[in-house]
Protein backbone atom coordinates (compact mmCIF):
# COMPACT_ATOMS: atom_id res chain seq x y z
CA UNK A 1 0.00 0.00 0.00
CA UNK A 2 2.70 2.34 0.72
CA UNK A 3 5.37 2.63 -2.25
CA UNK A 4 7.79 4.41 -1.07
CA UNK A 5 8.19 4.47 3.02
CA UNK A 6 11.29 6.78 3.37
CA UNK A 7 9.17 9.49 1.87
CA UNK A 8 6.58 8.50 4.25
CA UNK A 9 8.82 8.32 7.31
CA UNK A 10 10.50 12.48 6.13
CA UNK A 11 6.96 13.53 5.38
CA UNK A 12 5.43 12.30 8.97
CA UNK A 13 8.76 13.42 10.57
CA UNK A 14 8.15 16.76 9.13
CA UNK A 15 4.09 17.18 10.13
CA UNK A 16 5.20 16.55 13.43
CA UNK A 17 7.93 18.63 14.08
CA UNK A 18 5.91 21.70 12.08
CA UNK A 19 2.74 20.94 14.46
CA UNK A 20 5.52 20.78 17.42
CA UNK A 21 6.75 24.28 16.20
CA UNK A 22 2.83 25.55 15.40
CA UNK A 23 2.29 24.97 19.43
CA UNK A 24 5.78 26.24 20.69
CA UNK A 25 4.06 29.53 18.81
CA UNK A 26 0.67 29.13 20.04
CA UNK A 27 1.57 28.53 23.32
CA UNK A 28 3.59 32.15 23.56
CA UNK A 29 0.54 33.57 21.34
CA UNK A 30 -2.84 31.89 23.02
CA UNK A 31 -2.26 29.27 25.88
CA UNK A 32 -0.19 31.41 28.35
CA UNK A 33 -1.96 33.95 30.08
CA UNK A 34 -0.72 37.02 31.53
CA UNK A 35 0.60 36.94 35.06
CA UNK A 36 -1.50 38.43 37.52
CA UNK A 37 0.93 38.24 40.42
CA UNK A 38 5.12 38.52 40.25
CA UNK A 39 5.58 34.88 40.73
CA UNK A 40 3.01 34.18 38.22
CA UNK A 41 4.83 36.69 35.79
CA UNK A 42 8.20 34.86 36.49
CA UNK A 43 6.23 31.56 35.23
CA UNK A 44 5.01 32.82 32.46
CA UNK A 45 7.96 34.45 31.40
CA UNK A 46 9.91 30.88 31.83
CA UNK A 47 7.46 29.42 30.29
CA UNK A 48 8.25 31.55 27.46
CA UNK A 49 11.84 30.87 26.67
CA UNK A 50 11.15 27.33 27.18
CA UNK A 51 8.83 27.17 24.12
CA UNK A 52 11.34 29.28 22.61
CA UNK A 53 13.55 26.48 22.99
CA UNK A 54 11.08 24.11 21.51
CA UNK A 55 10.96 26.38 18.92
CA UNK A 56 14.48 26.51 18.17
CA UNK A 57 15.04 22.46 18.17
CA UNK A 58 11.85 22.30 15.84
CA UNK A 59 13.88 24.75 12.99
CA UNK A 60 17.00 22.81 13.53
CA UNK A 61 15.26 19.64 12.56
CA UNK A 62 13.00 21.47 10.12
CA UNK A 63 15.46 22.81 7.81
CA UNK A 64 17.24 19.18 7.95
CA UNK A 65 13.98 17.72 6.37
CA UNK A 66 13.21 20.32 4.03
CA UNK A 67 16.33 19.57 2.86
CA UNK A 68 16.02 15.64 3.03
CA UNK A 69 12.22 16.11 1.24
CA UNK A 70 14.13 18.08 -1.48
CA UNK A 71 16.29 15.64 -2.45
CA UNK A 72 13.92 13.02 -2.25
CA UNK A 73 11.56 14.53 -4.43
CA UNK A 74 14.63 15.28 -7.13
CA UNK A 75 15.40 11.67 -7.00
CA UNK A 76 11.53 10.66 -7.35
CA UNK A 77 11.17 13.45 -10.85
CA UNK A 78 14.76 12.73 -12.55
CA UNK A 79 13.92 8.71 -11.74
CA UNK A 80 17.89 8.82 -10.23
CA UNK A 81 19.22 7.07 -7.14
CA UNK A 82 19.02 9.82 -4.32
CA UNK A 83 22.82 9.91 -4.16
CA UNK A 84 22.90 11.16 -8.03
CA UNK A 85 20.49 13.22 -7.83
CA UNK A 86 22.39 16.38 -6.43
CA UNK A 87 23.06 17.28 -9.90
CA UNK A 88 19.30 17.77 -10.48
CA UNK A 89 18.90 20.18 -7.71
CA UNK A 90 18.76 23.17 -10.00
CA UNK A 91 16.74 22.21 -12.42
CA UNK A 92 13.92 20.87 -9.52
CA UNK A 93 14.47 23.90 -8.03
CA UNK A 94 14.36 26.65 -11.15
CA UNK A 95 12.40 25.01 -13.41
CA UNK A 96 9.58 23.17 -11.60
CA UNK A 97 6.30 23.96 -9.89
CA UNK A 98 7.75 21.64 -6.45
CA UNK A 99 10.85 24.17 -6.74
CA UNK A 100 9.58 27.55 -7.12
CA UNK A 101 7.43 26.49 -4.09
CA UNK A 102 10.35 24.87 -2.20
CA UNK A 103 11.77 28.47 -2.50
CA UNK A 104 9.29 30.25 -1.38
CA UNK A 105 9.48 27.74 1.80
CA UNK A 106 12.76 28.36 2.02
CA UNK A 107 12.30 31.99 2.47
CA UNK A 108 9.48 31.65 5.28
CA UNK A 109 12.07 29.38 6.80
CA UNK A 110 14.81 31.91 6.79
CA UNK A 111 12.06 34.51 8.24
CA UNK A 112 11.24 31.99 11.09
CA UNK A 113 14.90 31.89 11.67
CA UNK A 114 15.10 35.47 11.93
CA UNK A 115 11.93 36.12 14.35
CA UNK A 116 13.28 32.91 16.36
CA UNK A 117 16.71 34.73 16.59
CA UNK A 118 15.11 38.17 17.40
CA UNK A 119 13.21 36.58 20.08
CA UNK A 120 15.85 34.69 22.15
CA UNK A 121 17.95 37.82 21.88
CA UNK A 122 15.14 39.99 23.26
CA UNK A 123 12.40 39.89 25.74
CA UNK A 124 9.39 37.73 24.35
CA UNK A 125 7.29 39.93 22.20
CA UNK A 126 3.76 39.42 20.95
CA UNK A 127 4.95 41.08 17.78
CA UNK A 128 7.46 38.55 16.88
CA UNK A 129 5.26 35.40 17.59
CA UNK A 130 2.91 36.81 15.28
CA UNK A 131 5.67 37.06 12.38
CA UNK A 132 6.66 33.59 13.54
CA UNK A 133 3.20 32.00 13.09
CA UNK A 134 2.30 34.09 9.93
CA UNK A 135 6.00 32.65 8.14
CA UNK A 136 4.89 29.02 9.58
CA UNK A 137 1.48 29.82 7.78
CA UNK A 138 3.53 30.39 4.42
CA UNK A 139 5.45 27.27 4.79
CA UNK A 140 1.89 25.48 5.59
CA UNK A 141 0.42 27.12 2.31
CA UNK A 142 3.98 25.98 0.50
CA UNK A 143 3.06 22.41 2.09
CA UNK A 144 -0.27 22.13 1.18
CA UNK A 145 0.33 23.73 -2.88
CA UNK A 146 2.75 21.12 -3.50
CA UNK A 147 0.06 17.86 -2.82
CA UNK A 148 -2.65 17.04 -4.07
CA UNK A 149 -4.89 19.67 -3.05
CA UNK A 150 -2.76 22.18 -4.76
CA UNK A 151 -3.43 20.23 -8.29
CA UNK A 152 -5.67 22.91 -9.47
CA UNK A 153 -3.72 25.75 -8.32
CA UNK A 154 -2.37 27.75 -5.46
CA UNK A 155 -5.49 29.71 -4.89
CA UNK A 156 -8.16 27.30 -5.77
CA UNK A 157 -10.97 26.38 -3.25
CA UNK A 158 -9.11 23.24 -2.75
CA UNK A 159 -5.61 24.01 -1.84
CA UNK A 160 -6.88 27.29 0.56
CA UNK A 161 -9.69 24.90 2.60
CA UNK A 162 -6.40 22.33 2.96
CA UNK A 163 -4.64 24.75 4.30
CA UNK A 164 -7.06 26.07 6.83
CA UNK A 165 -7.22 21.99 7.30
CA UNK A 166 -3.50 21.90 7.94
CA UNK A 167 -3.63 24.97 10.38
CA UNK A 168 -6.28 23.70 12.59
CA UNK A 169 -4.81 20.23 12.95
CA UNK A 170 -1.16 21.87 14.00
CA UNK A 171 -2.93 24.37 16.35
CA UNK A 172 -5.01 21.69 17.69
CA UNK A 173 -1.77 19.16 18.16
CA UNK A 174 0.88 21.50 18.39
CA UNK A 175 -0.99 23.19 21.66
CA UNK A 176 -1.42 19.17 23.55
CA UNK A 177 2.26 19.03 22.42
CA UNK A 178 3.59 21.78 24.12
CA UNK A 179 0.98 21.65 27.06
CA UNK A 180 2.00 18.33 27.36
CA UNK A 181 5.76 18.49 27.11
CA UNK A 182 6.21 22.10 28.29
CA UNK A 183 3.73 23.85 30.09
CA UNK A 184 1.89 21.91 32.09
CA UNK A 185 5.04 19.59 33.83
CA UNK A 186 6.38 22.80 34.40
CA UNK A 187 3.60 24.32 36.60
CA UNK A 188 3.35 20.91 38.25
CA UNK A 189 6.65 21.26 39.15
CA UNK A 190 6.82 25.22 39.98
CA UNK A 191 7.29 26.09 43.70
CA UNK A 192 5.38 29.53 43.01
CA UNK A 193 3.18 28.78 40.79
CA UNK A 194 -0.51 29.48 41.47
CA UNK A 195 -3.31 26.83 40.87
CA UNK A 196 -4.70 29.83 38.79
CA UNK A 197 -2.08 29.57 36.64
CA UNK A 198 -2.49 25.85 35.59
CA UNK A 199 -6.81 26.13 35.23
CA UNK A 200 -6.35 29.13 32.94
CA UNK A 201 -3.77 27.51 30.94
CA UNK A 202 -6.05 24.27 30.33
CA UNK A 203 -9.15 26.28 29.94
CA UNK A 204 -7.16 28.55 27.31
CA UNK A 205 -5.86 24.92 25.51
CA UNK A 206 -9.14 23.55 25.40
CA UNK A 207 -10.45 26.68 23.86
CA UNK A 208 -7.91 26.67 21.60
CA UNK A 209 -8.56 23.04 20.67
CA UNK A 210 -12.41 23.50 19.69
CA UNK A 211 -11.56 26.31 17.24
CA UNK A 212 -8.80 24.60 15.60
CA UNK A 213 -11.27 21.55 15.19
CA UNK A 214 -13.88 23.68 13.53
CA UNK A 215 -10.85 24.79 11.36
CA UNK A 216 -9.78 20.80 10.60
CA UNK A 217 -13.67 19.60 10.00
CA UNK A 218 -15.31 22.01 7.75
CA UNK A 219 -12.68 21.80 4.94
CA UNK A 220 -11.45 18.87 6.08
CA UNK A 221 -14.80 17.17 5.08
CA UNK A 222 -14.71 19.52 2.17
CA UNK A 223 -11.37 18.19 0.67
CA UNK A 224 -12.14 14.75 1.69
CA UNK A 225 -15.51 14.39 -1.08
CA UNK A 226 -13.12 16.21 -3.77
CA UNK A 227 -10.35 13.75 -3.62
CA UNK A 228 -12.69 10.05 -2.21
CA UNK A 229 -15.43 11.09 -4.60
CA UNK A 230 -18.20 8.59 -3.43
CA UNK A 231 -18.26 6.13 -1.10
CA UNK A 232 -16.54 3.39 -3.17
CA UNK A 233 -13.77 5.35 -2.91
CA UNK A 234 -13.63 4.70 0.56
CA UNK A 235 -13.46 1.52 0.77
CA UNK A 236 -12.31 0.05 -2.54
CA UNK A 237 -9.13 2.25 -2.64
CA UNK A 238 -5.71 2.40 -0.68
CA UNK A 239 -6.30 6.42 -0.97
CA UNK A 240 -9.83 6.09 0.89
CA UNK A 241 -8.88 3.02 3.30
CA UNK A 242 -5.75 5.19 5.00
CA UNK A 243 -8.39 8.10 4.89
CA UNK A 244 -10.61 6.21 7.17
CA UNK A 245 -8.02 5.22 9.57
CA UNK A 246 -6.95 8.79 9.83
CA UNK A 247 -10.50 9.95 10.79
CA UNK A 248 -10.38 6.96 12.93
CA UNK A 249 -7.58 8.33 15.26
CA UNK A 250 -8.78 11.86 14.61
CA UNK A 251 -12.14 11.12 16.12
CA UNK A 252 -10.68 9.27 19.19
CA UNK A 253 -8.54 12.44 19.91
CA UNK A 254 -11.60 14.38 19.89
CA UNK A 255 -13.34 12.11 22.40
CA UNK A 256 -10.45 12.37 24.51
CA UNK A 257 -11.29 16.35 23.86
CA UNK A 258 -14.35 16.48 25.05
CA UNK A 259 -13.56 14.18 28.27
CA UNK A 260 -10.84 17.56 28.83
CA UNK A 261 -13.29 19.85 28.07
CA UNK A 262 -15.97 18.44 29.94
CA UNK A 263 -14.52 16.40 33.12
CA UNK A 264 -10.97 17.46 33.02
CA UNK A 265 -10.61 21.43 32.56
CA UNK A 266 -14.08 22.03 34.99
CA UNK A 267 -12.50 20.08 37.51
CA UNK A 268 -8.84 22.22 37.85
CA UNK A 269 -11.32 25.39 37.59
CA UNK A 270 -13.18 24.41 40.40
CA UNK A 271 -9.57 23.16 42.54
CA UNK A 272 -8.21 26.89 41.63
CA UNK A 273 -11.58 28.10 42.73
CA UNK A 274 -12.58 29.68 39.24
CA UNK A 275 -15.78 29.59 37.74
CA UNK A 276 -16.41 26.40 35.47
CA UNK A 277 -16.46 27.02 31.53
CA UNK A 278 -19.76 27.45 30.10
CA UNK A 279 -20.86 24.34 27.61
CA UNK A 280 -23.48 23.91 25.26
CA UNK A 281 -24.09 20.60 26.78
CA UNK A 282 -22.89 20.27 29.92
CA UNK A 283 -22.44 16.79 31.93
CA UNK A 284 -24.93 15.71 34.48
CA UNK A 285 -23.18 16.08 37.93
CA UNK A 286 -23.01 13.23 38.97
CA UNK A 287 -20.61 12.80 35.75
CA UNK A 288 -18.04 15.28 37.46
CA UNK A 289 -14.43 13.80 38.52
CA UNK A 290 -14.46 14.54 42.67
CA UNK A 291 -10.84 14.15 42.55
CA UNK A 292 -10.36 17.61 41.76
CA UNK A 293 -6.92 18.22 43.27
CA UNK A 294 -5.58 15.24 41.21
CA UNK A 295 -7.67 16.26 37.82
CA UNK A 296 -4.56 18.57 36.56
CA UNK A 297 -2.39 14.75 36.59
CA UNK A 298 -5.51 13.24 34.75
CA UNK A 299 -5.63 15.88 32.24
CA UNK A 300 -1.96 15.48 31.76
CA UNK A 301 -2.32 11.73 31.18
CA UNK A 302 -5.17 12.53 28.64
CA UNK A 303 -3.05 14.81 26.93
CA UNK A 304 -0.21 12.55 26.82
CA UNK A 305 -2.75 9.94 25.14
CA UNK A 306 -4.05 12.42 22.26
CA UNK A 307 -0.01 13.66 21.65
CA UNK A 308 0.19 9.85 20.71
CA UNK A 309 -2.82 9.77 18.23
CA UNK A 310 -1.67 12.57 17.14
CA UNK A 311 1.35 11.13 15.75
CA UNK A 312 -0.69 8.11 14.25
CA UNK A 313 -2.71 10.27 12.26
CA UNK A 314 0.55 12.68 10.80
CA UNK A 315 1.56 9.00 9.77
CA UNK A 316 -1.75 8.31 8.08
CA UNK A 317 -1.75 12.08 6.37
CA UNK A 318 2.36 11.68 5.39
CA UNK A 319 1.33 8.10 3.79
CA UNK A 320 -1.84 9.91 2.13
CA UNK A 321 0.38 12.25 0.60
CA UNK A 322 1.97 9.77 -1.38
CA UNK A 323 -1.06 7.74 -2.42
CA UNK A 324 -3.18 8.36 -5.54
CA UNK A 325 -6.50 10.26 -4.28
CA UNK A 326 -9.24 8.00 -5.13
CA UNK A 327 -11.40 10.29 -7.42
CA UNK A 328 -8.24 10.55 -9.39
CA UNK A 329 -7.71 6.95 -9.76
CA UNK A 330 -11.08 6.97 -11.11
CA UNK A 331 -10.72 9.17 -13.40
CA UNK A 332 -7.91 7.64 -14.66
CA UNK A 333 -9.36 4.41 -15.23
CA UNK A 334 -12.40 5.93 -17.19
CA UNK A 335 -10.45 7.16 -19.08
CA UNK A 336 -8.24 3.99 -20.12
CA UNK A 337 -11.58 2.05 -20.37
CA UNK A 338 -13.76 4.89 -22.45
CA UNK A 339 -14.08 3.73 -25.98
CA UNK A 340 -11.88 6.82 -27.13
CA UNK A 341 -8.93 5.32 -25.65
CA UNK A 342 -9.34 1.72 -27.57
């Protein structure tokens, strides 16, 4: 089913570290609040130049695949070995659609580099974050134009709903990533910090999270009946089988969600003594966790659960990216089998 994997295994490698880099931003940008007291504003400020950190290790590794998915894809158009292929790096890169947009992601990446730089060297600045998300947005739109949504052309319907697609999943994954790996072991761990501190963090995540998921199922569904074109396509092709895996995981991560948003995030308001978050549905009472001062460990254990079905489905979308879309295949075999092709 999957032709080659190396492609696979740069492509998945690269999803993750950009949605690790997405919520190193978002985290500076959305999930961290403003300190209310001086210890809190020492927190926060740690907090800070430890997703800059994150931030930093994700371009290191970034620029390595860019690279390595460069190459790749020279070897895969001049049908050489990947080892003599360097010689084809200019003309990929000059005189091909893949190149002129591999340029223009080289750029945003230089930009990232820039604000990154910028950043560690001065005090954390809203200003710069937003540069660094809007250059990750470029290399997202870059991303997205070179697949298959981008087969009818940078601006068509297509490629811009896959790129609000792409956006929502890395704002959605990238903020459990660096909740989960930065944030929230941190305040666990802080001496000073304030139980205020750790509800309005996970209220601020799990706010984040139901917007980005808006963002990934509207043009996510969207995309999907472009490129499965019926039901058949679901099931009778490689294209619409991995596609049903992916919503698979996707869905459980959402469940896992809504347990947060529900059970989870209520709980650590009510332990910081903060009002609950209004739902459109909210749970019966007796549905509450009464383990309130132990519900910021749970939600770190859920989290920890969705970062890892996270990564299963940026392995399902990597391998998508190199499959045929099933309405394509179709298509394709109309057209062998019309009678102007006998």
């Amino acid at each position: 089913m999957i032709d080659d994997p190396v492609s696979v295994a740069i492509t998945a490698s690269e999803l993750v570290i950009l949605a690790a880099a997405m919520g190193a931003i978002a985290g500076g940008l959305w999930i961290l609040p403003p300190g209310n007291s001086a210890a809190a504003q020492q927190d926060v400020l740690q907090l800070r130049h430890r997703l800059g950190k994150l931030l930093g290790a994700c371009l290191i590794a970034l620029t390595f695949t860019s690279f390595a998915g460069l190459l790749l894809r020279t070897a895969s158009m001049s049908e050489l070995p990947v080892w003599s292929a360097f010689p084809a790096l200019g003309t990929v890169l000059f005189k091909t659609h893949y190149g002129q947009l591999w340029l223009w992601r080289a750029a945003a990446l230089l930009a990232l580099w820039i604000f990154w730089a910028l950043q560690k060297r001065n005090p954390p600045s809203r200003r710069m974050a937003a540069g660094e998300y809007i250059a990750l947005v470029i290399i997202i739109f870059t991303l997205s134009g070179s697949g298959h949504p981008g087969d009818d052309g940078l601006l068509s319907l297509s490629n811009l709903a896959n790129t609000l697609h792409i956006i929502g999943a890395f704002l959605w994954g990238g903020g459990i990533i660096a909740m989960m790996v930065i944030i929230l072991p941190a305040l666990l761990r802080s001496r000073t910090a304030a139980r205020e501190l750790i509800a309005l963090t996970s209220l601020r995540l799990s706010t984040l999270a139901g917007i980005a998921l808006a963002m990934v199922l509207v043009p996510g569904i969207y995309n999907a009946w472009l490129l499965v074109g019926s039901w058949q396509g679901l099931w009778g092709n490689p294209y619409g089988q991995l596609l049903l895996v992916k919503i698979a995981l996707a869905g459980a991560m959402a469940g896992l969600g809504a347990l947060n948003r529900y059970v989870y995030v209520p709980a650590i308001q009510r332990h910081a003594g903060l009002a609950e978050p209004r739902s459109l549905l909210p749970l019966p009472r007796f549905m509450h966790t009464h383990d309130e001062a132990g519900s910021p460990k749970h939600f770190l254990k859920s989290l920890r659960v969705e970062a890892a079905l996270l990564i299963g489905v940026l392995i399902f979308a990597a391998a998508l990216s190199q499959q045929t879309p099933a309405a394509h295949a179709d298509h394709e075999m109309a057209e062998h089998t019309s009678p102007a092709s006998e």
